[in-house]
PDB file of N, CA and C in Angstrom:
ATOM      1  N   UNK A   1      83.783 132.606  91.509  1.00  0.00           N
ATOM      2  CA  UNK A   1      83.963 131.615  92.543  1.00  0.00           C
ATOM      3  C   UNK A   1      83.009 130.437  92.334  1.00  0.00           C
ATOM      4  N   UNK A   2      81.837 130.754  92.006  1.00  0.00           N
ATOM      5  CA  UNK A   2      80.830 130.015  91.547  1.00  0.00           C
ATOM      6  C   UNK A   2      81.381 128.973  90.589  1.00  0.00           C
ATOM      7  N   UNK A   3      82.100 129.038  89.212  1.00  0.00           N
ATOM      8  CA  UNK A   3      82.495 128.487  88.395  1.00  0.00           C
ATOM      9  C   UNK A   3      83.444 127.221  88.637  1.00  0.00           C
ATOM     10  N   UNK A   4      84.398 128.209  89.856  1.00  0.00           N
ATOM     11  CA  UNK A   4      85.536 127.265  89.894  1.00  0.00           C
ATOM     12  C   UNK A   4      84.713 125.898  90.890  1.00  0.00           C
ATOM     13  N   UNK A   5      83.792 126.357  91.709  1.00  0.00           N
ATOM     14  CA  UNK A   5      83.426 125.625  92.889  1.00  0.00           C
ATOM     15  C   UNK A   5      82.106 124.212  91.338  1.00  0.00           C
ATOM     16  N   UNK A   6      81.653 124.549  90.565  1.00  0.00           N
ATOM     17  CA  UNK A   6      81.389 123.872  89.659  1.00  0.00           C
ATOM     18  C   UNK A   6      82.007 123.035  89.096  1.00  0.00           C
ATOM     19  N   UNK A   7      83.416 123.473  88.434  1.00  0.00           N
ATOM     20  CA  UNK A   7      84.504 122.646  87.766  1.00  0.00           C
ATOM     21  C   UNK A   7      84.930 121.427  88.823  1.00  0.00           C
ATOM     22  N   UNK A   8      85.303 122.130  90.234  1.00  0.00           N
ATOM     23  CA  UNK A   8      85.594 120.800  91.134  1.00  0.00           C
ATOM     24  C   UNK A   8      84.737 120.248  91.184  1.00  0.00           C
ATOM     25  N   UNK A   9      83.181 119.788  91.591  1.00  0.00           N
ATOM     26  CA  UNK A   9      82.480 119.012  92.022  1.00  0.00           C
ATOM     27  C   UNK A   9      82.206 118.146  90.632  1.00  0.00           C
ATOM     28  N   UNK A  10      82.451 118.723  88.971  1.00  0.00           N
ATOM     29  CA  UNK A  10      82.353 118.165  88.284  1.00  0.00           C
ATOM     30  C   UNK A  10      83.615 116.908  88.365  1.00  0.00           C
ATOM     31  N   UNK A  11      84.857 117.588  88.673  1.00  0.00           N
ATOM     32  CA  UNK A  11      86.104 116.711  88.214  1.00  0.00           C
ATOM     33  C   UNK A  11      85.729 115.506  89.614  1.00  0.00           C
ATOM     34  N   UNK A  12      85.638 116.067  90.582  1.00  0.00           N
ATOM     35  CA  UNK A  12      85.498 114.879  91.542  1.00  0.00           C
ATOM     36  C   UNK A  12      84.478 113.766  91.693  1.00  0.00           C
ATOM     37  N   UNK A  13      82.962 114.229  90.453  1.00  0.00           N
ATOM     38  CA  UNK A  13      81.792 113.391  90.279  1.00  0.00           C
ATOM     39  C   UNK A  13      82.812 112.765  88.846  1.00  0.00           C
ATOM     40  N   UNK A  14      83.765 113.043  88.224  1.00  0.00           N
ATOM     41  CA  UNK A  14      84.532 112.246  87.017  1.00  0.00           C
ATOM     42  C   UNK A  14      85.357 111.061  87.831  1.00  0.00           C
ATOM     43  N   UNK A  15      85.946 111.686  88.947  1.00  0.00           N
ATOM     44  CA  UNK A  15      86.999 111.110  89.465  1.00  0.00           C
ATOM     45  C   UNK A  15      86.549 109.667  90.015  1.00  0.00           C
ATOM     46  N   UNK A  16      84.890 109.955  90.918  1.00  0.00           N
ATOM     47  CA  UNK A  16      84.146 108.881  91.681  1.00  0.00           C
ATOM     48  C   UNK A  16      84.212 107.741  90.980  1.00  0.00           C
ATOM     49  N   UNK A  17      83.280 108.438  89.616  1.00  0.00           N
ATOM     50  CA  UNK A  17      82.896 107.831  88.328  1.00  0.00           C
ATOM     51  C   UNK A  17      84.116 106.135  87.869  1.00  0.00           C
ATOM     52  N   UNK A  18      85.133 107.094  87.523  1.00  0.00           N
ATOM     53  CA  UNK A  18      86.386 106.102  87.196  1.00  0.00           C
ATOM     54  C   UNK A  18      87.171 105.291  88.799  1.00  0.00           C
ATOM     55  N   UNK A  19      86.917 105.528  89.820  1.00  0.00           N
ATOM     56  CA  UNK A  19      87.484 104.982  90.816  1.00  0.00           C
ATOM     57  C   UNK A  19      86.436 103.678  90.502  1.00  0.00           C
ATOM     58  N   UNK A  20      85.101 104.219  90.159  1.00  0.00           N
ATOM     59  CA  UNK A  20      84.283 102.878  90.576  1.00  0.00           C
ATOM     60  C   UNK A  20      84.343 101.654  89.344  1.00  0.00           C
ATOM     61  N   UNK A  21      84.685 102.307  88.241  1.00  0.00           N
ATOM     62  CA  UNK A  21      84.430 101.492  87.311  1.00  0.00           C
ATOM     63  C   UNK A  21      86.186 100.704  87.062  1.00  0.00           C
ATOM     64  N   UNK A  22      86.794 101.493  87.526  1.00  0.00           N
ATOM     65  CA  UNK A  22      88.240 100.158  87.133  1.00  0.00           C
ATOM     66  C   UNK A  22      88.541  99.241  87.770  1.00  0.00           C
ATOM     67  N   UNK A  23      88.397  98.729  89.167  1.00  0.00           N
ATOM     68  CA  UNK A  23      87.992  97.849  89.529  1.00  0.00           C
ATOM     69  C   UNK A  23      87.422  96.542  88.421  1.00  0.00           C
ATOM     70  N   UNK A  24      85.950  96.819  88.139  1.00  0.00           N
ATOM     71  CA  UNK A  24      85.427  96.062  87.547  1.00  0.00           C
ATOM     72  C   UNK A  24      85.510  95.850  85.888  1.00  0.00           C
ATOM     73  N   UNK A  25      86.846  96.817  85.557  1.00  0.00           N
ATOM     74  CA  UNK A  25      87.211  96.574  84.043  1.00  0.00           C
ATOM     75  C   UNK A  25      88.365  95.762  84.487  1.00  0.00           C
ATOM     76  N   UNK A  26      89.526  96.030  85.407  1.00  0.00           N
ATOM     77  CA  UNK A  26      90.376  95.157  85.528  1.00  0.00           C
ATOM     78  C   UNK A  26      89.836  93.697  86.200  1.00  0.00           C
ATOM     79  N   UNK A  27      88.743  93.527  86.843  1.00  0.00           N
ATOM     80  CA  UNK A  27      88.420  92.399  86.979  1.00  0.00           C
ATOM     81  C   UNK A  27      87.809  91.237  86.003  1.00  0.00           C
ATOM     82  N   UNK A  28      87.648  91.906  85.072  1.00  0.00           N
ATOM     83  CA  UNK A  28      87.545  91.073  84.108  1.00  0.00           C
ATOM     84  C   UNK A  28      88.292  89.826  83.224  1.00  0.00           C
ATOM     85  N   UNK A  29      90.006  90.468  83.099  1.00  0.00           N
ATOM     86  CA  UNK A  29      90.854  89.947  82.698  1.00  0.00           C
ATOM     87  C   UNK A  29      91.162  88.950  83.668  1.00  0.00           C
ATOM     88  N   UNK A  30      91.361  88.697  84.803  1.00  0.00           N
ATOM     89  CA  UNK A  30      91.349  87.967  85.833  1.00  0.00           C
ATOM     90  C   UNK A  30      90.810  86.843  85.819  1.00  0.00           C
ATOM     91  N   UNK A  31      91.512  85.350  86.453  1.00  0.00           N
ATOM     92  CA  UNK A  31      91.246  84.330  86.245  1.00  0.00           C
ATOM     93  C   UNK A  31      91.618  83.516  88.145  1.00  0.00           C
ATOM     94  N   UNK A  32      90.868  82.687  88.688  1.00  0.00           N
ATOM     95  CA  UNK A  32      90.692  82.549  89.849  1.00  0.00           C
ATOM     96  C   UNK A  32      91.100  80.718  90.439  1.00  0.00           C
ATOM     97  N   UNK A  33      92.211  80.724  90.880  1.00  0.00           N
ATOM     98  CA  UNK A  33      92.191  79.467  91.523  1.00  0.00           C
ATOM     99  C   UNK A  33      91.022  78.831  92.366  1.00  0.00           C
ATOM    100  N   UNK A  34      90.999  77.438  92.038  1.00  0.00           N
ATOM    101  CA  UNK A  34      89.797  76.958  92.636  1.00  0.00           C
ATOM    102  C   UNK A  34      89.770  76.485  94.216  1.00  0.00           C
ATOM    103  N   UNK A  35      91.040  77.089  94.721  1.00  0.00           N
ATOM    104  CA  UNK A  35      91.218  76.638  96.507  1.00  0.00           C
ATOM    105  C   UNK A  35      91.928  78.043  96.655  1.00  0.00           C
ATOM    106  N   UNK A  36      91.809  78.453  98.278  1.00  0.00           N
ATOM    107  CA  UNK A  36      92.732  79.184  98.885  1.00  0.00           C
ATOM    108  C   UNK A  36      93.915  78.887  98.636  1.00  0.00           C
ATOM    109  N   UNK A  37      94.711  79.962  99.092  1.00  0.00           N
ATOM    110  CA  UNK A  37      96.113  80.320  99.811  1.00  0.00           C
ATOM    111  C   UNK A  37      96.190  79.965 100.829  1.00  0.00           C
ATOM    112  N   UNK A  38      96.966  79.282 101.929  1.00  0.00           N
ATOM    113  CA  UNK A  38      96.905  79.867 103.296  1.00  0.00           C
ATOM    114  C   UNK A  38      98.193  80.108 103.220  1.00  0.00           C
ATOM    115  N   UNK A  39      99.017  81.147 104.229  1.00  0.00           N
ATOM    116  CA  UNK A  39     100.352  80.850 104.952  1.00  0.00           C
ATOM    117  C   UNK A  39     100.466  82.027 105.875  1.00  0.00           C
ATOM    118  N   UNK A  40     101.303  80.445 107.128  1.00  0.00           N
ATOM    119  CA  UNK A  40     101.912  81.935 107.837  1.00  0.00           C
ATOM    120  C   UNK A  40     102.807  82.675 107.851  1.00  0.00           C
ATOM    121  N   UNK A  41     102.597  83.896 108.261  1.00  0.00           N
ATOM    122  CA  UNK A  41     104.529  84.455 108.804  1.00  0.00           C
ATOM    123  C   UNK A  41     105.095  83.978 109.413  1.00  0.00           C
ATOM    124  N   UNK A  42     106.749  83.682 109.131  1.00  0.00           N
ATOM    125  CA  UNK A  42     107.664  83.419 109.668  1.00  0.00           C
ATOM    126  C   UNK A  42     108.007  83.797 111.176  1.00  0.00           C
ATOM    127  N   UNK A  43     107.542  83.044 112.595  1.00  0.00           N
ATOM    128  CA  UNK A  43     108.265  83.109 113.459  1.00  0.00           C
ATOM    129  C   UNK A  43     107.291  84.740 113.923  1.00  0.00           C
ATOM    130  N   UNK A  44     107.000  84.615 115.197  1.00  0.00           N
ATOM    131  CA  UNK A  44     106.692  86.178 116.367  1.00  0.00           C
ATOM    132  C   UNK A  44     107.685  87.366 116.089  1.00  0.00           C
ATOM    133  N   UNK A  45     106.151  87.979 115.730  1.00  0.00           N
ATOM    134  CA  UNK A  45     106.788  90.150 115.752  1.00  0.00           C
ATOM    135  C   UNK A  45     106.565  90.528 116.899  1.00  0.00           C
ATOM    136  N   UNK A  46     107.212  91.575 116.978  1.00  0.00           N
ATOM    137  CA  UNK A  46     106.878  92.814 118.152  1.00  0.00           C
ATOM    138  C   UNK A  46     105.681  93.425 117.407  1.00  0.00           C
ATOM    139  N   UNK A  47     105.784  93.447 116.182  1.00  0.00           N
ATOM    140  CA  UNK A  47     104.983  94.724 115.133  1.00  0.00           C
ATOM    141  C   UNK A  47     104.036  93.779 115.045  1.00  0.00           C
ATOM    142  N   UNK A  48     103.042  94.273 114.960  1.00  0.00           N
ATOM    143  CA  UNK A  48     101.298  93.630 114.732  1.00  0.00           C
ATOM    144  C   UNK A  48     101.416  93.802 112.929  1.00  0.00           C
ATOM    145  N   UNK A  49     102.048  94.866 112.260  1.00  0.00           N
ATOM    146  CA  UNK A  49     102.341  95.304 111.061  1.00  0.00           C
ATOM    147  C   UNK A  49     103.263  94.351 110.606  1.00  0.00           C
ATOM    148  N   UNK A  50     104.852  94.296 111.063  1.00  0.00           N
ATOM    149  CA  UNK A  50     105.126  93.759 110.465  1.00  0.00           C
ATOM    150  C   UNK A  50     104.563  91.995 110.802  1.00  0.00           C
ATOM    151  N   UNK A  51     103.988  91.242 110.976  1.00  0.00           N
ATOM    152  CA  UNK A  51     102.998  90.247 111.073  1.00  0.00           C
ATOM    153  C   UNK A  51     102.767  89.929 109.804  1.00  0.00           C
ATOM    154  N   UNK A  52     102.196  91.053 109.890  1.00  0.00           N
ATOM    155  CA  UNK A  52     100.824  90.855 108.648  1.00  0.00           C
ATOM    156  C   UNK A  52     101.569  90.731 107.517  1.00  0.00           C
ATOM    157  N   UNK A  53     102.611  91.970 107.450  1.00  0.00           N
ATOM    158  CA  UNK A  53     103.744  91.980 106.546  1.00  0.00           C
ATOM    159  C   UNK A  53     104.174  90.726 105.853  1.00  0.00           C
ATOM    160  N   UNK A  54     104.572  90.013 106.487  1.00  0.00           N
ATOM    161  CA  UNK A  54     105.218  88.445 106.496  1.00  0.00           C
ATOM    162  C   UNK A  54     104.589  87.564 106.069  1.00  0.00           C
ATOM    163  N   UNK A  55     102.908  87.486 106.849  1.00  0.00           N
ATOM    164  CA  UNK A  55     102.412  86.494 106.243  1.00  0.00           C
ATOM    165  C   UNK A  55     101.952  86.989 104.906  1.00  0.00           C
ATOM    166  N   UNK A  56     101.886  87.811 104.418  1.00  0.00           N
ATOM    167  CA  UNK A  56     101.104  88.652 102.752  1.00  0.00           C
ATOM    168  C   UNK A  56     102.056  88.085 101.694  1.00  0.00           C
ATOM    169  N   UNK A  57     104.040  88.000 102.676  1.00  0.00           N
ATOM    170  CA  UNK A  57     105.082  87.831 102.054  1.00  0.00           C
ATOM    171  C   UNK A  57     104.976  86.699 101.097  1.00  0.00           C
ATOM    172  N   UNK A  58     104.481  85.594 102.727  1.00  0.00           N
ATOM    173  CA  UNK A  58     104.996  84.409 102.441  1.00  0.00           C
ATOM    174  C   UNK A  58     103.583  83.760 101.612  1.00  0.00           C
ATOM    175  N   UNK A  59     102.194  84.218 101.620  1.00  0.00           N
ATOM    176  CA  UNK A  59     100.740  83.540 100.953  1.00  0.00           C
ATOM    177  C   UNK A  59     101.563  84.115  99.358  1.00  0.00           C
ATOM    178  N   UNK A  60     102.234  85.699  99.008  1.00  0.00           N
ATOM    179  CA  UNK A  60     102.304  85.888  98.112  1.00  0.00           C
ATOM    180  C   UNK A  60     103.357  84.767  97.180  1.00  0.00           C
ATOM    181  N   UNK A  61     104.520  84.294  98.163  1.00  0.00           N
ATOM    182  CA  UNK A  61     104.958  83.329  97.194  1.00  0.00           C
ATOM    183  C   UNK A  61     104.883  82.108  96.995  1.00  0.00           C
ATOM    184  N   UNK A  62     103.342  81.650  97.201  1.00  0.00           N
ATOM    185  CA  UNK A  62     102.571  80.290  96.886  1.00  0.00           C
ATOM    186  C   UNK A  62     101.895  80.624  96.408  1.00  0.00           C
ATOM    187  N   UNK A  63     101.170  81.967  95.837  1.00  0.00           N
ATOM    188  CA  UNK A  63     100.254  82.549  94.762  1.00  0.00           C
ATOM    189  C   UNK A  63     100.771  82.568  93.772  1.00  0.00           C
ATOM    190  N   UNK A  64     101.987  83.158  93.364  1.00  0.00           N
ATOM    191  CA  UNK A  64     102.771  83.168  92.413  1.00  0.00           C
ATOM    192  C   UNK A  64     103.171  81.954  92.043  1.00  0.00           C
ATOM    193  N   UNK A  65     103.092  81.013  92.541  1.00  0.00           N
ATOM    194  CA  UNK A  65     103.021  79.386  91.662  1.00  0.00           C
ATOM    195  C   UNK A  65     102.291  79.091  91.175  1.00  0.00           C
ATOM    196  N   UNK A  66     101.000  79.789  91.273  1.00  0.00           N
ATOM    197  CA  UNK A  66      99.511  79.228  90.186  1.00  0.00           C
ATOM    198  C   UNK A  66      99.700  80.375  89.657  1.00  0.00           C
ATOM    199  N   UNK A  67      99.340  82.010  89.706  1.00  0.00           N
ATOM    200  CA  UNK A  67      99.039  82.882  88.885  1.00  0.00           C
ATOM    201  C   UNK A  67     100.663  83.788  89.423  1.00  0.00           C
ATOM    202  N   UNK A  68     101.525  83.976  88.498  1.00  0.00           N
ATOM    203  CA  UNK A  68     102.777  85.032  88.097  1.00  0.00           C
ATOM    204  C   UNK A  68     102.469  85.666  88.355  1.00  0.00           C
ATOM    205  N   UNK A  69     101.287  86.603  88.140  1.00  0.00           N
ATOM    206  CA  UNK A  69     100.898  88.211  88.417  1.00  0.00           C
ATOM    207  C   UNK A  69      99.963  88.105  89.215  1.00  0.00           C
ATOM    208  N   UNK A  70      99.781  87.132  90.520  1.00  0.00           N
ATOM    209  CA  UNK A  70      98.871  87.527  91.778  1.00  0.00           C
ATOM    210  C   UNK A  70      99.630  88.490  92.861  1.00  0.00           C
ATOM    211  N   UNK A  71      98.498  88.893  93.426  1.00  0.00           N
ATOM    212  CA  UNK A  71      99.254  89.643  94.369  1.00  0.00           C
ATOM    213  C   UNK A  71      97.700  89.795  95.023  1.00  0.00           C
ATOM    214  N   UNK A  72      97.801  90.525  96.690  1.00  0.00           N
ATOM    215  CA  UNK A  72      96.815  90.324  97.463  1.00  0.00           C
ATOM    216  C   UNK A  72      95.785  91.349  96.796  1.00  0.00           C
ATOM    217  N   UNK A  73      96.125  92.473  96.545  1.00  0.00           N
ATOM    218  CA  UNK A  73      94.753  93.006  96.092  1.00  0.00           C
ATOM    219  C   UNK A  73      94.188  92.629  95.381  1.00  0.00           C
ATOM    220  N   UNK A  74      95.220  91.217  94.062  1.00  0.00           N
ATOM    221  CA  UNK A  74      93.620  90.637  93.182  1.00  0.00           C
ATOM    222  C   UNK A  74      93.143  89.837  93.890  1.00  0.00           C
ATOM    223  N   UNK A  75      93.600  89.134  95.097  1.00  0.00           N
ATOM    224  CA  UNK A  75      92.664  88.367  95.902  1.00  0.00           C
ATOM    225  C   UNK A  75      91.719  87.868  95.847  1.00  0.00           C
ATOM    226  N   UNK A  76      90.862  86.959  95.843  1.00  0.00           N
ATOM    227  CA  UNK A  76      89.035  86.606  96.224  1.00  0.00           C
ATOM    228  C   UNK A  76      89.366  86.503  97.409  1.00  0.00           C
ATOM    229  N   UNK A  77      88.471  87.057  97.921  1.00  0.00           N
ATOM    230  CA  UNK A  77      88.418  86.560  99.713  1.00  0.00           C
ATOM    231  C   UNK A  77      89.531  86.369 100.928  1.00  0.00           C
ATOM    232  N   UNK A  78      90.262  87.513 100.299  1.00  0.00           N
ATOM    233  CA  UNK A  78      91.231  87.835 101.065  1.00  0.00           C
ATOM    234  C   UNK A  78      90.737  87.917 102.703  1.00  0.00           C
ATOM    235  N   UNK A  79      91.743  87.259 103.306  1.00  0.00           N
ATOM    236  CA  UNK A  79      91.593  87.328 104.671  1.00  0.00           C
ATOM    237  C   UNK A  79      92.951  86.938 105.791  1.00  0.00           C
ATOM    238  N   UNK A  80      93.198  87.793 106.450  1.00  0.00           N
ATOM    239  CA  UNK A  80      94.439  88.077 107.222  1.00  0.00           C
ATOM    240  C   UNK A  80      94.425  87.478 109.368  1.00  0.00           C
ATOM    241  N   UNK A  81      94.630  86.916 109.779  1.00  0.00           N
ATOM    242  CA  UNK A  81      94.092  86.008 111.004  1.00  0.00           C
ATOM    243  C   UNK A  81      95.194  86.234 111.816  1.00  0.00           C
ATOM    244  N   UNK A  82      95.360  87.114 112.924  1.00  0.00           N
ATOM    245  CA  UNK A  82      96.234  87.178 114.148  1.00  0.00           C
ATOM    246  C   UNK A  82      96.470  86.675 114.941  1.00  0.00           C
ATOM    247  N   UNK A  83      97.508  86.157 115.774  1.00  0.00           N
ATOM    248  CA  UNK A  83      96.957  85.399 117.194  1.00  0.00           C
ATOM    249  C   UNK A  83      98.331  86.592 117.734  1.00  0.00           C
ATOM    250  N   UNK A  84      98.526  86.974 119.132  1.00  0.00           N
ATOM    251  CA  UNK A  84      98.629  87.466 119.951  1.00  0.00           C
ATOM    252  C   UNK A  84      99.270  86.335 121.734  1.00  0.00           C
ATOM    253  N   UNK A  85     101.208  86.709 121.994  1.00  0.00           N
ATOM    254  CA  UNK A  85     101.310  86.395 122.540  1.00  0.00           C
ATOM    255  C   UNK A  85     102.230  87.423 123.516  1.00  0.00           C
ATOM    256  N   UNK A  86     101.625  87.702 124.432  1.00  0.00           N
ATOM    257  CA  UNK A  86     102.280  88.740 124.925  1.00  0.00           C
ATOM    258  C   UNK A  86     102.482  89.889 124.208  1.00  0.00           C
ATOM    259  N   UNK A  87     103.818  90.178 123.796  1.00  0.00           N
ATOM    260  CA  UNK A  87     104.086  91.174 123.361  1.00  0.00           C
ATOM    261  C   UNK A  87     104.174  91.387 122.082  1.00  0.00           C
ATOM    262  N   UNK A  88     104.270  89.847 121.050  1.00  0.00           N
ATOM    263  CA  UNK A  88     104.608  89.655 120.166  1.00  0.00           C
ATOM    264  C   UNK A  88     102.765  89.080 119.428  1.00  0.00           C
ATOM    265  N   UNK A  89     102.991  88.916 118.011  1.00  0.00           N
ATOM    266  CA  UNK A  89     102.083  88.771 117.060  1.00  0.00           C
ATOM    267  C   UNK A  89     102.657  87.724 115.858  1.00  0.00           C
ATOM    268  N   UNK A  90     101.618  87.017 115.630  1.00  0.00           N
ATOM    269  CA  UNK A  90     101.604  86.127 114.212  1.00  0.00           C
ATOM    270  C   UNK A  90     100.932  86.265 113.159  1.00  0.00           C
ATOM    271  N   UNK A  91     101.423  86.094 112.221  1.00  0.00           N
ATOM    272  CA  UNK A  91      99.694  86.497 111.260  1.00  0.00           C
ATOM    273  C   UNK A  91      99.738  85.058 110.022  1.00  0.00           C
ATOM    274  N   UNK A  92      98.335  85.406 109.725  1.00  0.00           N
ATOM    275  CA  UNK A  92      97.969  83.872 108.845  1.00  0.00           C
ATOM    276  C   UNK A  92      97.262  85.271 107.886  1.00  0.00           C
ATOM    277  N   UNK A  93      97.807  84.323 106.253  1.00  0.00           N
ATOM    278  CA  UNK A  93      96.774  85.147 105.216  1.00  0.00           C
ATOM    279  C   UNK A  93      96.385  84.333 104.585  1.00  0.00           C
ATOM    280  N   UNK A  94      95.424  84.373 104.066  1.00  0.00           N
ATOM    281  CA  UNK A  94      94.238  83.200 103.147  1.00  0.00           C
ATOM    282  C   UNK A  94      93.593  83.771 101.971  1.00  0.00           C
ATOM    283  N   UNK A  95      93.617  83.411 101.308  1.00  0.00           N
ATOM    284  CA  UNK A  95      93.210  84.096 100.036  1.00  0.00           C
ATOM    285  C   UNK A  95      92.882  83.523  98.703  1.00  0.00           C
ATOM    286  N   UNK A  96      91.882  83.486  97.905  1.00  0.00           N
ATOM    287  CA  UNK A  96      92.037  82.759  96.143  1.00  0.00           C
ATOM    288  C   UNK A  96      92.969  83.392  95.382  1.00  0.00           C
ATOM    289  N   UNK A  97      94.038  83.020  95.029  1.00  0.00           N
ATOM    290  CA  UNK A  97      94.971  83.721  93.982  1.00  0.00           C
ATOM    291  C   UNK A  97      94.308  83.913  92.692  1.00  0.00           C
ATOM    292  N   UNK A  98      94.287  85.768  92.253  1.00  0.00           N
ATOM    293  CA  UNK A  98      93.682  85.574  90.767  1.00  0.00           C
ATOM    294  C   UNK A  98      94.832  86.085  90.024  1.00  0.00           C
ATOM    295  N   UNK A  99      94.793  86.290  89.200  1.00  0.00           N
ATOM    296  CA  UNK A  99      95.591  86.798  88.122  1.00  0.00           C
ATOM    297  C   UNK A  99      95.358  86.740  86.558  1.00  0.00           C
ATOM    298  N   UNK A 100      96.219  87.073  85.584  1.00  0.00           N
ATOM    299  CA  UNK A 100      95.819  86.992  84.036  1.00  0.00           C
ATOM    300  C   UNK A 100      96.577  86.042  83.725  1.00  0.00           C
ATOM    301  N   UNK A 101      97.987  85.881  84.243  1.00  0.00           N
ATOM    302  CA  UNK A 101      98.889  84.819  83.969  1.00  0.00           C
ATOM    303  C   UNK A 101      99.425  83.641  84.424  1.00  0.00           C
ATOM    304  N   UNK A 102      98.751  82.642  84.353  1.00  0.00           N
ATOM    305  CA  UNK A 102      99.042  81.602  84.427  1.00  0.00           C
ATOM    306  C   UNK A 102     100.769  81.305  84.645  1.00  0.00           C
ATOM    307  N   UNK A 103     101.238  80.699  86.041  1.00  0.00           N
ATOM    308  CA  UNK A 103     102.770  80.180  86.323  1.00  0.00           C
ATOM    309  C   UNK A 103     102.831  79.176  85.716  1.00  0.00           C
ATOM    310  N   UNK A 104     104.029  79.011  84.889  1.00  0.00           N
ATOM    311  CA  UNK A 104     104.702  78.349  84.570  1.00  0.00           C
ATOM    312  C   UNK A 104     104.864  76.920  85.243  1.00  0.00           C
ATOM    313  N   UNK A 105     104.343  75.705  84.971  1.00  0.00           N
ATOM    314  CA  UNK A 105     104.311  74.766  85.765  1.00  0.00           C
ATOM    315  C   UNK A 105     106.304  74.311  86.441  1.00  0.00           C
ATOM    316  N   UNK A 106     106.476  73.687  87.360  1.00  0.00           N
ATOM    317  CA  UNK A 106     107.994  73.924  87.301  1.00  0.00           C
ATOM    318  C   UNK A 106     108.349  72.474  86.558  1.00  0.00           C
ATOM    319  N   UNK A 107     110.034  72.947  86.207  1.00  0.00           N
ATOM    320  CA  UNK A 107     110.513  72.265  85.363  1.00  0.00           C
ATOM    321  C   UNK A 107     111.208  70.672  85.969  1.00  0.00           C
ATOM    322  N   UNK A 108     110.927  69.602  85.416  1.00  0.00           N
ATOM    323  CA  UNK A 108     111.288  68.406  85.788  1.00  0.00           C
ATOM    324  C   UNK A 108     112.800  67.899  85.477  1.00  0.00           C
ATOM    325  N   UNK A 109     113.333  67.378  86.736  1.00  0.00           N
ATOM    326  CA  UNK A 109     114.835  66.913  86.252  1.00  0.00           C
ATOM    327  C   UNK A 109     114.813  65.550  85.679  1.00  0.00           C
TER     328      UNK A 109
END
């Protein structure tokens, strides 16, 4: 019993180990716009969730015009802003878009 109770605390001091360090290997490749994101969600939820939902939607597809492969968890300084009317909810998300890949500037007619 001894053994097995060894093997786990080893695999889970491995597991800590690599939770902490990929983070900061994938942050490396990463490259950082020099202004925020802002945007809001579209129009009052009932859902405080879906809110947030919406605005993540809508910051995500003005991130994806500077960096293709942003998304909120590569974020800098991610930050999500509620307001509250009655029953219903809005949400604002703000954020530095990072990513590895550079968007495609758009194409001119």
């Amino acid at each position: 019993m001894q053994n097995a109770a060894s093997i786990f605390a080893w695999a889970l001091g491995v597991a800590a180990l690599l939770c902490a360090l990929a983070p900061g290997a994938m942050a490396e490749d990463l490259q950082c716009a020099d202004q925020p994101v802002k945007a809001w969600g579209l129009g009052f939820s009932p859902s405080p969730d879906q809110s947030a939902e919406a605005a993540k939607k809508e910051w995500l597809a003005k991130a994806t015009t500077i960096y293709s492969d942003a998304t909120w968890e590569t974020a800098k300084e991610p930050d999500m802003m509620c307001v509250t009317q009655g029953l219903y909810s809005k949400c604002a998300a703000s954020g530095v878009p990072c990513g590895a890949t550079p968007a495609a500037p758009p194409k001119q007619n």
